[in-house]
C-alpha atoms as a PDB file:
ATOM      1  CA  UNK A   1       0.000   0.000   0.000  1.00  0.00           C
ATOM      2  CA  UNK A   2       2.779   2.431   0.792  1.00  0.00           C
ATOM      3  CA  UNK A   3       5.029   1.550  -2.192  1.00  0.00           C
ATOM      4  CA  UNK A   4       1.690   1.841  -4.196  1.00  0.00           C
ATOM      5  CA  UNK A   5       1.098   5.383  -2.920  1.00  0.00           C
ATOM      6  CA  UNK A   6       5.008   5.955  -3.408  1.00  0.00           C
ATOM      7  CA  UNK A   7       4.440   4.942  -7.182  1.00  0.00           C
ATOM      8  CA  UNK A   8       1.202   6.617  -7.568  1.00  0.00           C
ATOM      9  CA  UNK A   9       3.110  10.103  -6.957  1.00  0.00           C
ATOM     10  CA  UNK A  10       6.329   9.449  -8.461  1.00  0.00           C
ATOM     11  CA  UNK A  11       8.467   8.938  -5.092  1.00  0.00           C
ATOM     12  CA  UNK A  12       9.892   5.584  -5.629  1.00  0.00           C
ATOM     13  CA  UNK A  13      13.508   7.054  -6.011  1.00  0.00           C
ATOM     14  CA  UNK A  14      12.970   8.293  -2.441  1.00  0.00           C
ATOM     15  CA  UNK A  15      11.807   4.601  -0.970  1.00  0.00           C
ATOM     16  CA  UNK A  16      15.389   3.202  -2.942  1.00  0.00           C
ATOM     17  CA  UNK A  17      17.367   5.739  -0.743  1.00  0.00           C
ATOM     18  CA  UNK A  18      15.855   4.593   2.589  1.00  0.00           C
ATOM     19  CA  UNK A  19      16.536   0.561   1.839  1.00  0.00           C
ATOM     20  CA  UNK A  20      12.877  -0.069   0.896  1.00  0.00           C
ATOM     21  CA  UNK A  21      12.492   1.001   4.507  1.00  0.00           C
ATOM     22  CA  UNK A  22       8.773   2.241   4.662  1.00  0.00           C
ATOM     23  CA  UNK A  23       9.662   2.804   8.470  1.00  0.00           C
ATOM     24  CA  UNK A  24      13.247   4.560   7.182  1.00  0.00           C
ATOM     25  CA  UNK A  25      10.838   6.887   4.855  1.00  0.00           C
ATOM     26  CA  UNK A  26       8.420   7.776   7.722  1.00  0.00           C
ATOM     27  CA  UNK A  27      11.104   7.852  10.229  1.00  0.00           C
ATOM     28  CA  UNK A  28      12.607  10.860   7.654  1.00  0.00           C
ATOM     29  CA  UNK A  29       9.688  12.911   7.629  1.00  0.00           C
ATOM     30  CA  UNK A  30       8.274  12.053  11.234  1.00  0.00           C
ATOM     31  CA  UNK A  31      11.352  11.643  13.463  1.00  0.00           C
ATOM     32  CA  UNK A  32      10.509   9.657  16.825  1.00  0.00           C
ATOM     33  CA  UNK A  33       6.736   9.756  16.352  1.00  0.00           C
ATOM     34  CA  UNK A  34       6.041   6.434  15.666  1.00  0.00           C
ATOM     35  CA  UNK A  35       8.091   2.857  16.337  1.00  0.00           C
ATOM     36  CA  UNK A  36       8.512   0.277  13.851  1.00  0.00           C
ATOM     37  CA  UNK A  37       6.245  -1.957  15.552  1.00  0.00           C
ATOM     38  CA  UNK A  38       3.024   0.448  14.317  1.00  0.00           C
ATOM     39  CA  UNK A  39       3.328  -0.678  10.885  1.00  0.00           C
ATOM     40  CA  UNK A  40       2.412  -3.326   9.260  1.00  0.00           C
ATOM     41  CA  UNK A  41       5.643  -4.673   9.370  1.00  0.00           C
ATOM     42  CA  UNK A  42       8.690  -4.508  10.752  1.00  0.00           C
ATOM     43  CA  UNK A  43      12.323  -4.564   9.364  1.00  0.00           C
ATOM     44  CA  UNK A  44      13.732  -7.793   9.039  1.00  0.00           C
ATOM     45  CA  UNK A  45      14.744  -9.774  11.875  1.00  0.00           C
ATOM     46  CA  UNK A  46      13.362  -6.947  14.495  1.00  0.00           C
ATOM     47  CA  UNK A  47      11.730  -9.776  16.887  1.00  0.00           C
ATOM     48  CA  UNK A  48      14.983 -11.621  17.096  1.00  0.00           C
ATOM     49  CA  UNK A  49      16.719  -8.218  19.422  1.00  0.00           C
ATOM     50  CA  UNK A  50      15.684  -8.604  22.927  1.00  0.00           C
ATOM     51  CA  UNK A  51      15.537  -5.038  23.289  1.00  0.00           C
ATOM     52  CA  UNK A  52      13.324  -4.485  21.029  1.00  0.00           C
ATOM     53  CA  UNK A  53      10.969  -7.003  22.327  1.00  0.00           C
ATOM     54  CA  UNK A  54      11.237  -5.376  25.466  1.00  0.00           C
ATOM     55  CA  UNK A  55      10.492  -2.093  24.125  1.00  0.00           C
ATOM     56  CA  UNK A  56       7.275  -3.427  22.478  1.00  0.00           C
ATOM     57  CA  UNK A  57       6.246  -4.620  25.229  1.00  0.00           C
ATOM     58  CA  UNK A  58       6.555  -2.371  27.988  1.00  0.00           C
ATOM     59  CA  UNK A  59       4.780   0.104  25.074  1.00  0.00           C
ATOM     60  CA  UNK A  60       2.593  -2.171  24.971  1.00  0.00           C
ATOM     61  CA  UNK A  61       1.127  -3.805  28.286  1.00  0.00           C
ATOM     62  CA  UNK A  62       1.609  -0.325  30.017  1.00  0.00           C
ATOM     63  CA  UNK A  63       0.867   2.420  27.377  1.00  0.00           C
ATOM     64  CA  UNK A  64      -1.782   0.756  25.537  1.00  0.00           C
ATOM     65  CA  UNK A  65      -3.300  -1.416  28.038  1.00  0.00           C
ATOM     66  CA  UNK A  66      -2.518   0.565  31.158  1.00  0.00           C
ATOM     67  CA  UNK A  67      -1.078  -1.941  33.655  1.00  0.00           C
ATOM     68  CA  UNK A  68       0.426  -0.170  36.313  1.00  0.00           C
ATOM     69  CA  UNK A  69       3.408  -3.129  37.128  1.00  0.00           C
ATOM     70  CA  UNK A  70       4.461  -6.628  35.573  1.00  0.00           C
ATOM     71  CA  UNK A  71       2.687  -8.368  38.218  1.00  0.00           C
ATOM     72  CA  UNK A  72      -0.370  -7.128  37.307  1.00  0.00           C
ATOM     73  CA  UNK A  73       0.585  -8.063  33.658  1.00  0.00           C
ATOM     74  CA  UNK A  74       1.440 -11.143  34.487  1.00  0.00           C
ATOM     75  CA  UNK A  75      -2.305 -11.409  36.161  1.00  0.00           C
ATOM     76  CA  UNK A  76      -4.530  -9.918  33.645  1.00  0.00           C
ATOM     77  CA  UNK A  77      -3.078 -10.204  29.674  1.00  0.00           C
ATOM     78  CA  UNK A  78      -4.742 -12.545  27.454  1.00  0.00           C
ATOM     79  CA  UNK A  79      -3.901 -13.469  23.891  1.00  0.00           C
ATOM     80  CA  UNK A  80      -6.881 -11.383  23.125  1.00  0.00           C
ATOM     81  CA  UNK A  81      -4.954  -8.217  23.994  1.00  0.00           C
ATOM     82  CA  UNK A  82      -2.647  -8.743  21.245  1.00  0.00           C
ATOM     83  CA  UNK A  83      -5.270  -9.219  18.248  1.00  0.00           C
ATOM     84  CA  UNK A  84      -7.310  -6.597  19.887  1.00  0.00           C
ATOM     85  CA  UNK A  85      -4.039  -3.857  19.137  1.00  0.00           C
ATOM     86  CA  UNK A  86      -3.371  -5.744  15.803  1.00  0.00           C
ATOM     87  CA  UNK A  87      -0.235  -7.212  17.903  1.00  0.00           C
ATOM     88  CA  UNK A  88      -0.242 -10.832  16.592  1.00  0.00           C
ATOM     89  CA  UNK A  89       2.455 -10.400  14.121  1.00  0.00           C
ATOM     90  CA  UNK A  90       4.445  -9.380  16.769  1.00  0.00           C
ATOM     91  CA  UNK A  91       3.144 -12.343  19.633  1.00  0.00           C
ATOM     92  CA  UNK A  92       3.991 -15.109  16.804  1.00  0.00           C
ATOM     93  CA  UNK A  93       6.986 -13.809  15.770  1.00  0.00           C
ATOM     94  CA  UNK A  94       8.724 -13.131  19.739  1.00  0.00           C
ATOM     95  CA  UNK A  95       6.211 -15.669  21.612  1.00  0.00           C
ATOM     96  CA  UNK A  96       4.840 -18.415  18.819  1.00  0.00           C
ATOM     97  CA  UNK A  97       1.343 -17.313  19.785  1.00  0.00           C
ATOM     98  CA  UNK A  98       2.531 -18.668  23.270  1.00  0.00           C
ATOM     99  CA  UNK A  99       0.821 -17.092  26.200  1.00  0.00           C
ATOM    100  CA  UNK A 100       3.057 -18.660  28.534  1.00  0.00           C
ATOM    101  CA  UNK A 101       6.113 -17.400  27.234  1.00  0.00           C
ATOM    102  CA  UNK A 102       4.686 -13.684  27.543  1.00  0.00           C
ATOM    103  CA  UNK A 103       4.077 -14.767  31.267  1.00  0.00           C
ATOM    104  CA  UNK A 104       7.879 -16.183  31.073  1.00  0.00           C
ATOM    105  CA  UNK A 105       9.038 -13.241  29.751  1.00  0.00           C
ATOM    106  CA  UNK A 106       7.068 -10.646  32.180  1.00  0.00           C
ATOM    107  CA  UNK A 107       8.161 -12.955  34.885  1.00  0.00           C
ATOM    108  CA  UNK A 108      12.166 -12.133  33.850  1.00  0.00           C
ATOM    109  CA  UNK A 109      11.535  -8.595  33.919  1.00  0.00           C
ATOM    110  CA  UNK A 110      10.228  -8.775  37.292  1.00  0.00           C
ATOM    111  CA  UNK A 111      13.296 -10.985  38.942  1.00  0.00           C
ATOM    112  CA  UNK A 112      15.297  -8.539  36.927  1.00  0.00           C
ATOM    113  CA  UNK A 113      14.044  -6.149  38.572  1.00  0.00           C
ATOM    114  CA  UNK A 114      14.397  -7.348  41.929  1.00  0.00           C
ATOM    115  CA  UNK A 115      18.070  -8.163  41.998  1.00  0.00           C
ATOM    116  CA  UNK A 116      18.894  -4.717  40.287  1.00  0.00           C
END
């Protein structure tokens, strides 16, 4: 859709200098206001850096779905969450559509936490 719109007005040249980047593009015009993750897809391999999973998520379970701590993440989320915010790319791609391993993970960040 974005390459199409790209075409449509003659701006190809500009998607070549930003890698085929749609987020490199926006990024250029739009500096900081929006993360990779709020597009339909991400660069390649962005799921397999821990930080940026940890980015997403914090974004995402206290931002968007307004827990105030991991332990009340770690109560409350549902794989529902994650279709509801058109997150499943992400949750197959850093969990395998695994609930547990998004409890595993919040669980980490809260023993992390502890011996900090």
């Amino acid at each position: 859709m974005f390459r199409l719109s790209l075409k449509k007005h003659r701006l190809l040249g500009i998607f070549k200098l930003f890698g085929d980047s749609p987020f490199q593009v926006i990024e250029a015009v739009y500096p900081g206001h929006f993360q990779p993750w709020e597009l339909l897809n991400v660069p390649m391999n962005y799921w397999k850096n821990p930080e940026n999973v940890k980015q997403t998520l914090d974004w995402f379970l206290f931002q968007k779905l307004g827990f105030t701590s991991y332990e009340e993440a770690l109560e409350k989320i549902t794989k529902k969450h994650f279709s509801q915010y058109r997150l499943t790319g992400f949750f197959h791609m850093a969990f395998d559509f695994r609930l547990f391993k998004v409890q595993q993970w919040i669980k980490e960040q809260t023993t992390q936490k502890i011996c900090k």
